[in-house]
PDB file of N, CA and C in Angstrom:
ATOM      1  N   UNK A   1      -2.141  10.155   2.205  1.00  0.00           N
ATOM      2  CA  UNK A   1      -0.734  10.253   1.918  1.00  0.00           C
ATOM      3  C   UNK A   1      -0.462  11.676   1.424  1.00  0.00           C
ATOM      4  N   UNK A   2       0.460  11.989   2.062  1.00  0.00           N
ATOM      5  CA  UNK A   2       0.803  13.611   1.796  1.00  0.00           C
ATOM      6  C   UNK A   2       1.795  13.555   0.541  1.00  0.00           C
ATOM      7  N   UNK A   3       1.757  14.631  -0.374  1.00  0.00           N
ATOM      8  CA  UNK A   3       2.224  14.973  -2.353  1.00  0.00           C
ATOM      9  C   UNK A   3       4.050  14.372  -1.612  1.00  0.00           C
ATOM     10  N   UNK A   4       4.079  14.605  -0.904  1.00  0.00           N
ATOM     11  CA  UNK A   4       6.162  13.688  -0.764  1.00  0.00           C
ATOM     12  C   UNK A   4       5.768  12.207  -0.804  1.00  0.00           C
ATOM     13  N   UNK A   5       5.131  11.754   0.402  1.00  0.00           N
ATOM     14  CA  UNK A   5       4.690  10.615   0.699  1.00  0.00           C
ATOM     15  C   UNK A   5       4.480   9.807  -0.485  1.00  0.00           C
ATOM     16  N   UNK A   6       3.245  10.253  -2.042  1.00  0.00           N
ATOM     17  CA  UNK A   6       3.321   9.940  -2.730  1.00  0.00           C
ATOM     18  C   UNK A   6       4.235   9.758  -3.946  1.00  0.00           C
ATOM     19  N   UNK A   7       5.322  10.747  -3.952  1.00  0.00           N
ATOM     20  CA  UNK A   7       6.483  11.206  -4.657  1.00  0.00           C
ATOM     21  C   UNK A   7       6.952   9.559  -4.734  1.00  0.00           C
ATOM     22  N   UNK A   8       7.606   9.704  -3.342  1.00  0.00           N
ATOM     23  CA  UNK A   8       8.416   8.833  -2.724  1.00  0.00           C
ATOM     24  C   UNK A   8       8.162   7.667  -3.096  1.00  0.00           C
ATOM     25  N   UNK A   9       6.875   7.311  -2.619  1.00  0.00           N
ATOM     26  CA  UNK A   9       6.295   5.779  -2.842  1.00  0.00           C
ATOM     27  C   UNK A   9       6.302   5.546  -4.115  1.00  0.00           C
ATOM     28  N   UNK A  10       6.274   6.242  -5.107  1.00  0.00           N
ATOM     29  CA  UNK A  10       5.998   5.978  -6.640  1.00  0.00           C
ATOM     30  C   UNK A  10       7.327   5.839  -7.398  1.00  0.00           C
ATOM     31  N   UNK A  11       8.508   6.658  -6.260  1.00  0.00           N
ATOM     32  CA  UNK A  11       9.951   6.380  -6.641  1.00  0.00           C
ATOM     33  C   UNK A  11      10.977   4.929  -6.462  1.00  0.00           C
ATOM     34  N   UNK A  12       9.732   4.697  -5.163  1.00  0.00           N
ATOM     35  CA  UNK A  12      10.109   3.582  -4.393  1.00  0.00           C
ATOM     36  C   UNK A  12       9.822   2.182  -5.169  1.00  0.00           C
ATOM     37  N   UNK A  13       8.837   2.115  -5.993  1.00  0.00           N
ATOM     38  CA  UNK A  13       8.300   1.145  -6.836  1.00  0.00           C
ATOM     39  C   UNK A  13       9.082   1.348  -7.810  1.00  0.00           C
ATOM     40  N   UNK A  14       9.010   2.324  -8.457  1.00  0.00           N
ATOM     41  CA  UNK A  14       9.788   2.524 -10.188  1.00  0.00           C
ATOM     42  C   UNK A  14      11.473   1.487  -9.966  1.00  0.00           C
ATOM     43  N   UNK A  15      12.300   2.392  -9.062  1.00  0.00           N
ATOM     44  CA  UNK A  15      13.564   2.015  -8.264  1.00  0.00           C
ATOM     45  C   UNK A  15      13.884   0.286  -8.143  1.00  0.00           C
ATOM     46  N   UNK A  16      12.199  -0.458  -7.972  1.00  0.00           N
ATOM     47  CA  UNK A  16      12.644  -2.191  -7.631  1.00  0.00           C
ATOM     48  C   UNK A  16      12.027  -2.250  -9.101  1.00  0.00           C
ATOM     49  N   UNK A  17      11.916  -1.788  -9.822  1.00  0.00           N
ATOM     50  CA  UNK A  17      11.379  -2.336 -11.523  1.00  0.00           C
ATOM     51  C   UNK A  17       9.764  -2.703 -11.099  1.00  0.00           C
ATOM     52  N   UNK A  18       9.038  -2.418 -10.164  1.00  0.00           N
ATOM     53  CA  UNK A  18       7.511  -3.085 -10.001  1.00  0.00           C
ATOM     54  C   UNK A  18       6.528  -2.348 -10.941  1.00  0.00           C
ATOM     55  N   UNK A  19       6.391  -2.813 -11.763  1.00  0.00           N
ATOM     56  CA  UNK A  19       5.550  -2.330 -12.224  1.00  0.00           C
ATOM     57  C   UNK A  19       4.130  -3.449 -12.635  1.00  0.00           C
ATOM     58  N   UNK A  20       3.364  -3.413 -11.425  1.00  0.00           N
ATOM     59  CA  UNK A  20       2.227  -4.393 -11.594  1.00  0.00           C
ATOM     60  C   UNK A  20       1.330  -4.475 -12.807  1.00  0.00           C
ATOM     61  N   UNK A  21       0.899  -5.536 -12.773  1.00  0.00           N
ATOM     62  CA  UNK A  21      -0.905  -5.738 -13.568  1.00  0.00           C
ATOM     63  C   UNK A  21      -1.562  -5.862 -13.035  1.00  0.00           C
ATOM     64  N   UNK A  22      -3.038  -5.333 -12.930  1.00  0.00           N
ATOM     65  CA  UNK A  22      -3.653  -5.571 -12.139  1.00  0.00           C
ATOM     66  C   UNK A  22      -4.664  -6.798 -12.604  1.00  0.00           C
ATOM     67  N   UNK A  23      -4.677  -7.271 -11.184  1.00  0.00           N
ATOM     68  CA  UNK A  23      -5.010  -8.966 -11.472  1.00  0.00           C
ATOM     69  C   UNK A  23      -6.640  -8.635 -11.706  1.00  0.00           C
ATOM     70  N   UNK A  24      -7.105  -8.077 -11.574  1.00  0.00           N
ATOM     71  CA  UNK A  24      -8.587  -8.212 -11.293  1.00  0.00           C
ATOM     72  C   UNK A  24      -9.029  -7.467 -13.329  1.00  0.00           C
ATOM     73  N   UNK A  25      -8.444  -6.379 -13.685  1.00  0.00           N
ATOM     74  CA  UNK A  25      -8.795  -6.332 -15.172  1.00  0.00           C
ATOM     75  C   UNK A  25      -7.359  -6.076 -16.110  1.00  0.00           C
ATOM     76  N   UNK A  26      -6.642  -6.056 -15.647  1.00  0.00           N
ATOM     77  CA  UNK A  26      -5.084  -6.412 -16.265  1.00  0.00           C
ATOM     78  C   UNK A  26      -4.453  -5.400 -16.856  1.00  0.00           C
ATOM     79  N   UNK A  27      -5.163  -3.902 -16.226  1.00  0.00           N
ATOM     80  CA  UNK A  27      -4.579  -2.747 -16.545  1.00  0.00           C
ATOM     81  C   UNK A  27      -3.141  -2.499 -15.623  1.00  0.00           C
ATOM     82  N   UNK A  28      -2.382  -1.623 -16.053  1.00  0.00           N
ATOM     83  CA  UNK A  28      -0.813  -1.524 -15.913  1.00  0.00           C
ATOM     84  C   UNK A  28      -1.021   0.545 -15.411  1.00  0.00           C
ATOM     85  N   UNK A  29      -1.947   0.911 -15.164  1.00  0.00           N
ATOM     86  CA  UNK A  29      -1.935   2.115 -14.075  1.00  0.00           C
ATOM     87  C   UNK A  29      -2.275   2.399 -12.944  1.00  0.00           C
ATOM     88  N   UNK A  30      -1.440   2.853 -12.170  1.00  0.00           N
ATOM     89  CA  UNK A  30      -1.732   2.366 -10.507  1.00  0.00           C
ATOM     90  C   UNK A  30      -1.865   4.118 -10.404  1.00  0.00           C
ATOM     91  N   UNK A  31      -2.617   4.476  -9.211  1.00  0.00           N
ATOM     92  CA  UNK A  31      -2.517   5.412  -8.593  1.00  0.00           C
ATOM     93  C   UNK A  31      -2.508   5.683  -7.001  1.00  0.00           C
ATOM     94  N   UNK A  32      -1.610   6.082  -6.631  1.00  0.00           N
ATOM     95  CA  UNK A  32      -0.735   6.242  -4.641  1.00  0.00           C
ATOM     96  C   UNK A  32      -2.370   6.395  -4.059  1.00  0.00           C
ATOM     97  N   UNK A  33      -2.837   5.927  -3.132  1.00  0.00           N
ATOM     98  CA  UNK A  33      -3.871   6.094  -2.077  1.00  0.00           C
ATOM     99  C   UNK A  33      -3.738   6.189  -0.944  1.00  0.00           C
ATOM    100  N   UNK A  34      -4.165   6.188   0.059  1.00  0.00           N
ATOM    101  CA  UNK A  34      -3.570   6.316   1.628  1.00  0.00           C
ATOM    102  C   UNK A  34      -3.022   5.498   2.138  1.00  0.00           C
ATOM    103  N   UNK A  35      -2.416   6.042   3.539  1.00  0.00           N
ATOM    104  CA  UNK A  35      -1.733   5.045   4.287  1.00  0.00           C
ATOM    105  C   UNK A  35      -2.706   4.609   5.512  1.00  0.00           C
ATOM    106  N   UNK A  36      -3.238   3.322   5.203  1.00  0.00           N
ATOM    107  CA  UNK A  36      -4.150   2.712   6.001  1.00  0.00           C
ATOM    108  C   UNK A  36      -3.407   1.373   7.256  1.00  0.00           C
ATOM    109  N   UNK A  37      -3.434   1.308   8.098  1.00  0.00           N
ATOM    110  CA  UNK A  37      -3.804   0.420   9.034  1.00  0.00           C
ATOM    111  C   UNK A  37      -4.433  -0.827   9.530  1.00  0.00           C
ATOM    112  N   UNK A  38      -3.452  -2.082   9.381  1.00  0.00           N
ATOM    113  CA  UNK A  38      -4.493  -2.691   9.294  1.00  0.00           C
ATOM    114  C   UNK A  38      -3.465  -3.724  10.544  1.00  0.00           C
ATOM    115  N   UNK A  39      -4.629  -4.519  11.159  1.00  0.00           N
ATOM    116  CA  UNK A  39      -4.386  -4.843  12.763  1.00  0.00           C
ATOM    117  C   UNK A  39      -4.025  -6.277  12.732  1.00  0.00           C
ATOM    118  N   UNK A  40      -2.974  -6.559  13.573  1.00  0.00           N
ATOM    119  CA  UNK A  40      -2.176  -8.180  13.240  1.00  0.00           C
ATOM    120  C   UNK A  40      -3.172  -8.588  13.930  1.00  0.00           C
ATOM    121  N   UNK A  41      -3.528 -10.120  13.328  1.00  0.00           N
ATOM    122  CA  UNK A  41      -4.355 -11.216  13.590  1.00  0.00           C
ATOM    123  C   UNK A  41      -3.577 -12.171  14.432  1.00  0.00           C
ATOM    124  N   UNK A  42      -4.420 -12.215  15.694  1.00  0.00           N
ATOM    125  CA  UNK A  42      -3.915 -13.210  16.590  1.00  0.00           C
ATOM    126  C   UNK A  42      -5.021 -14.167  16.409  1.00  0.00           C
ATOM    127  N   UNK A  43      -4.699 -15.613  16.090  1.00  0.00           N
ATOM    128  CA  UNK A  43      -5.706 -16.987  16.085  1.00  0.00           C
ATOM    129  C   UNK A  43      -6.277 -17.021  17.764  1.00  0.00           C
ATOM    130  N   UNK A  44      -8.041 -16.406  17.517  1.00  0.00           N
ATOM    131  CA  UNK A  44      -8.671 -16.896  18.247  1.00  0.00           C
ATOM    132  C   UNK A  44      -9.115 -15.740  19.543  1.00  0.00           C
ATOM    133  N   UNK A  45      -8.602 -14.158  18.975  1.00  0.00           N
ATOM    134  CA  UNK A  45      -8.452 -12.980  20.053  1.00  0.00           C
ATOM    135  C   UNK A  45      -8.701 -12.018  19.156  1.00  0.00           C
ATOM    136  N   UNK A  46      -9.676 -10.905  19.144  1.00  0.00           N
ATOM    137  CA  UNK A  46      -9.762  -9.798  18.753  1.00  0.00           C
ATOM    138  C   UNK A  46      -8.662  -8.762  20.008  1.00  0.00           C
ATOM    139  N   UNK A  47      -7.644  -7.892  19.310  1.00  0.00           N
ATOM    140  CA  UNK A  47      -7.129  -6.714  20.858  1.00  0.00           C
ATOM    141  C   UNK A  47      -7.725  -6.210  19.937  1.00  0.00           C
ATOM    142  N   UNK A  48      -7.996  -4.979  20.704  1.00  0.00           N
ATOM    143  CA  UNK A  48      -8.264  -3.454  20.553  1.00  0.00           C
ATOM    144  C   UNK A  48      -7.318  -2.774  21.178  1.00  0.00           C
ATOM    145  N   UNK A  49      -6.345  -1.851  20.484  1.00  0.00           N
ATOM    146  CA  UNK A  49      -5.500  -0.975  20.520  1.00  0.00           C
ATOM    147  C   UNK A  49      -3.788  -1.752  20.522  1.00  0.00           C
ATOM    148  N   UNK A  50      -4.025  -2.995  19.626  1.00  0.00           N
ATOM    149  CA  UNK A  50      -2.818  -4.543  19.964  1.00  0.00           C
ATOM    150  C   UNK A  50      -1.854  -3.643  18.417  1.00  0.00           C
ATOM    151  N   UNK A  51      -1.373  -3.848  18.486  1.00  0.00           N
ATOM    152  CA  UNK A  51      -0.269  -4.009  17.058  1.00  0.00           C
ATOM    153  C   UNK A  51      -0.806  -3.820  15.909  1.00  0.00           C
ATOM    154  N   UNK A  52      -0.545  -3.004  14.488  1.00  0.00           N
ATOM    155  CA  UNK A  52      -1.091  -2.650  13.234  1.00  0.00           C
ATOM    156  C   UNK A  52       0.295  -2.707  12.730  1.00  0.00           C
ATOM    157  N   UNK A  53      -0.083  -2.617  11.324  1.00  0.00           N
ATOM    158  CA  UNK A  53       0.637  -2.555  10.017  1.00  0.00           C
ATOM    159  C   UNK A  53       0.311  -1.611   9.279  1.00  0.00           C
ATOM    160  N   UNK A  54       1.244  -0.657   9.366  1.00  0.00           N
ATOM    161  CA  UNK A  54       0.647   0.585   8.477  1.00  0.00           C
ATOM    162  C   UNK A  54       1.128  -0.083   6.555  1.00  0.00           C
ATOM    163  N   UNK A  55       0.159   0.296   5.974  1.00  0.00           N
ATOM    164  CA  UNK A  55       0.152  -0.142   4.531  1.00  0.00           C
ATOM    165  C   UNK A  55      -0.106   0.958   3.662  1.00  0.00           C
ATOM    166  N   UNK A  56       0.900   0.994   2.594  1.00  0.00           N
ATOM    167  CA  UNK A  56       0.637   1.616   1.368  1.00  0.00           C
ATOM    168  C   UNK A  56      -0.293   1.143   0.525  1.00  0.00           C
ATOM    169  N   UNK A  57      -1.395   2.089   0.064  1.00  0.00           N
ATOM    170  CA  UNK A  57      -2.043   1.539  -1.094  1.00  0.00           C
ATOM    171  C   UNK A  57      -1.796   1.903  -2.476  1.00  0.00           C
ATOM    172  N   UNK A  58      -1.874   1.068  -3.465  1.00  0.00           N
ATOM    173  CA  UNK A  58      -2.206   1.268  -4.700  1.00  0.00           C
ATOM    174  C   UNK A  58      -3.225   1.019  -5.434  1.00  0.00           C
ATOM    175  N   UNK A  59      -3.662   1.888  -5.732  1.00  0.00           N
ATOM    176  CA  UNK A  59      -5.173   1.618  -6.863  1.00  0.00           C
ATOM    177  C   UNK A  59      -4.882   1.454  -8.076  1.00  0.00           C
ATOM    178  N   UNK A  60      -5.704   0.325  -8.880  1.00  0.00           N
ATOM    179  CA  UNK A  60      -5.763   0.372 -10.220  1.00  0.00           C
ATOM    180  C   UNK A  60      -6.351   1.582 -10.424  1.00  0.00           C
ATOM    181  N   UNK A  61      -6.196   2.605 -11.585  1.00  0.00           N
ATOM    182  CA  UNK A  61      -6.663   3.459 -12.130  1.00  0.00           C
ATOM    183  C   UNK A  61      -8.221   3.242 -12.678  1.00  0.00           C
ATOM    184  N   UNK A  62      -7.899   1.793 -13.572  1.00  0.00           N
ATOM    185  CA  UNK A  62      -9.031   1.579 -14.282  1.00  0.00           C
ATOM    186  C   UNK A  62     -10.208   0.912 -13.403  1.00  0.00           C
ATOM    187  N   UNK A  63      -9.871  -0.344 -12.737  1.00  0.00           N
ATOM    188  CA  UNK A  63     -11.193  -0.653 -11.736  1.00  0.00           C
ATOM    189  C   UNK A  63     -10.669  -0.726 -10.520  1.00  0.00           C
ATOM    190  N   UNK A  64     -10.245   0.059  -9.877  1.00  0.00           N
ATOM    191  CA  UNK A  64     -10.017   0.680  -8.012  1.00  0.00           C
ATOM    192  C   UNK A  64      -9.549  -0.540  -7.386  1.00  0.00           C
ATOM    193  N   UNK A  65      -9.209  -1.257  -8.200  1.00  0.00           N
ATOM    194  CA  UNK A  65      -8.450  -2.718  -7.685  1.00  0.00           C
ATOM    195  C   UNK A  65      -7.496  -2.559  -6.775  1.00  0.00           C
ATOM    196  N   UNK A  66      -7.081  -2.754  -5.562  1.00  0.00           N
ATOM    197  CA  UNK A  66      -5.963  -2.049  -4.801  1.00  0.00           C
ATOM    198  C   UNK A  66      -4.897  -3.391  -4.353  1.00  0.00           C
ATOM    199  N   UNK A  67      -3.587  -2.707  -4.667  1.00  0.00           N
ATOM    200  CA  UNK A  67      -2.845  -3.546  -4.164  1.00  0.00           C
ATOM    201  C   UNK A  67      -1.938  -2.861  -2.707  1.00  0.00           C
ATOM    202  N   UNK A  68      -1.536  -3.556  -1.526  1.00  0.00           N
ATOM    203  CA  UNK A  68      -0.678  -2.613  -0.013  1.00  0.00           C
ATOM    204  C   UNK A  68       0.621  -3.738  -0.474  1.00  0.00           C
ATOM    205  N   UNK A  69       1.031  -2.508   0.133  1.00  0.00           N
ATOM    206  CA  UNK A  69       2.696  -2.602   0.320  1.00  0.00           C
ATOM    207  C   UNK A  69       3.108  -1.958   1.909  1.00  0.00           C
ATOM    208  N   UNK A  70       3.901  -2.751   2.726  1.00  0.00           N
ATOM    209  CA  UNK A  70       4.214  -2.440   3.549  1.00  0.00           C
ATOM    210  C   UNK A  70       5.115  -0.943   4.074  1.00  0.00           C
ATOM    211  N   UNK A  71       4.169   0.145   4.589  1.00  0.00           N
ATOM    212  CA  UNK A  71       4.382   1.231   4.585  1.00  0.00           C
ATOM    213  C   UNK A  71       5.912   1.897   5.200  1.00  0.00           C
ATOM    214  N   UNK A  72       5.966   1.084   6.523  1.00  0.00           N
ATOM    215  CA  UNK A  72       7.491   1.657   7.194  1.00  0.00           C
ATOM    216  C   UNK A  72       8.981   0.829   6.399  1.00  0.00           C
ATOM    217  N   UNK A  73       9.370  -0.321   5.761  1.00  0.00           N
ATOM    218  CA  UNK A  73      10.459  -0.313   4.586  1.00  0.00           C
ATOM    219  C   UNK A  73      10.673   0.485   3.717  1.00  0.00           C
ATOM    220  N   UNK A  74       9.294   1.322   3.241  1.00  0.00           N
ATOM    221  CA  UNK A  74       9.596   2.044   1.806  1.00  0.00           C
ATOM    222  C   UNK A  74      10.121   3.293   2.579  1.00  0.00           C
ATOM    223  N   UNK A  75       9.351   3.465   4.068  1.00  0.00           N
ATOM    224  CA  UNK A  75      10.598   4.858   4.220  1.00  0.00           C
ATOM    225  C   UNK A  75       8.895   6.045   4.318  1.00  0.00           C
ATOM    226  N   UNK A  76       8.239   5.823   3.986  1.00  0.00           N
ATOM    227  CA  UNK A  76       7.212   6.470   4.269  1.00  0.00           C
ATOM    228  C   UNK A  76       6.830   6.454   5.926  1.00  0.00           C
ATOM    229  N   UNK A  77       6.615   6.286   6.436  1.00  0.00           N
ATOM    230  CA  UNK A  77       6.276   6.136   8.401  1.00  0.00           C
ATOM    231  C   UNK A  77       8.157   5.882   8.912  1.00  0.00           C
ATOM    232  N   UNK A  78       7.858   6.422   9.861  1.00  0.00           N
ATOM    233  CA  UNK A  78       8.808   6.260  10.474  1.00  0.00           C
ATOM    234  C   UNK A  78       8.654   5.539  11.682  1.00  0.00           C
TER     235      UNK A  78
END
């Protein structure tokens, strides 16, 4: 994620009041990570090169716990 990309996304959260816990050790600091890809599941078919979901990540600060958020609503991908 490029220094806007992250701007943005961190404006984009503050803006809906989200401010998570993280479920895994219940710390409250996230830090922006990349925008990863991840490939819609059809029951019973692997495609190769079929449809993705580009996703925002967030890392817990404290244990790398990550939570995605769907990348093209927040305005990040176009």
């Amino acid at each position: 994620m490029t220094g806007a990309q992250k701007t943005k996304f961190m404006s984009w959260l503050q803006s809906r009041d989200v401010r998570p816990e993280c479920i895994a050790c219940g710390a409250s600091e996230w830090e922006p990570g990349e925008i990863i890809s991840g490939a819609v599941h059809t029951p019973g078919a692997l495609t190769i090169g079929g449809p993705t979901v580009p996703m925002a990540q967030l890392a817990c600060r404290h244990c790398a716990a990550v939570l995605l958020f769907a990348a093209v609503p927040i305005g990040l991908l176009d």
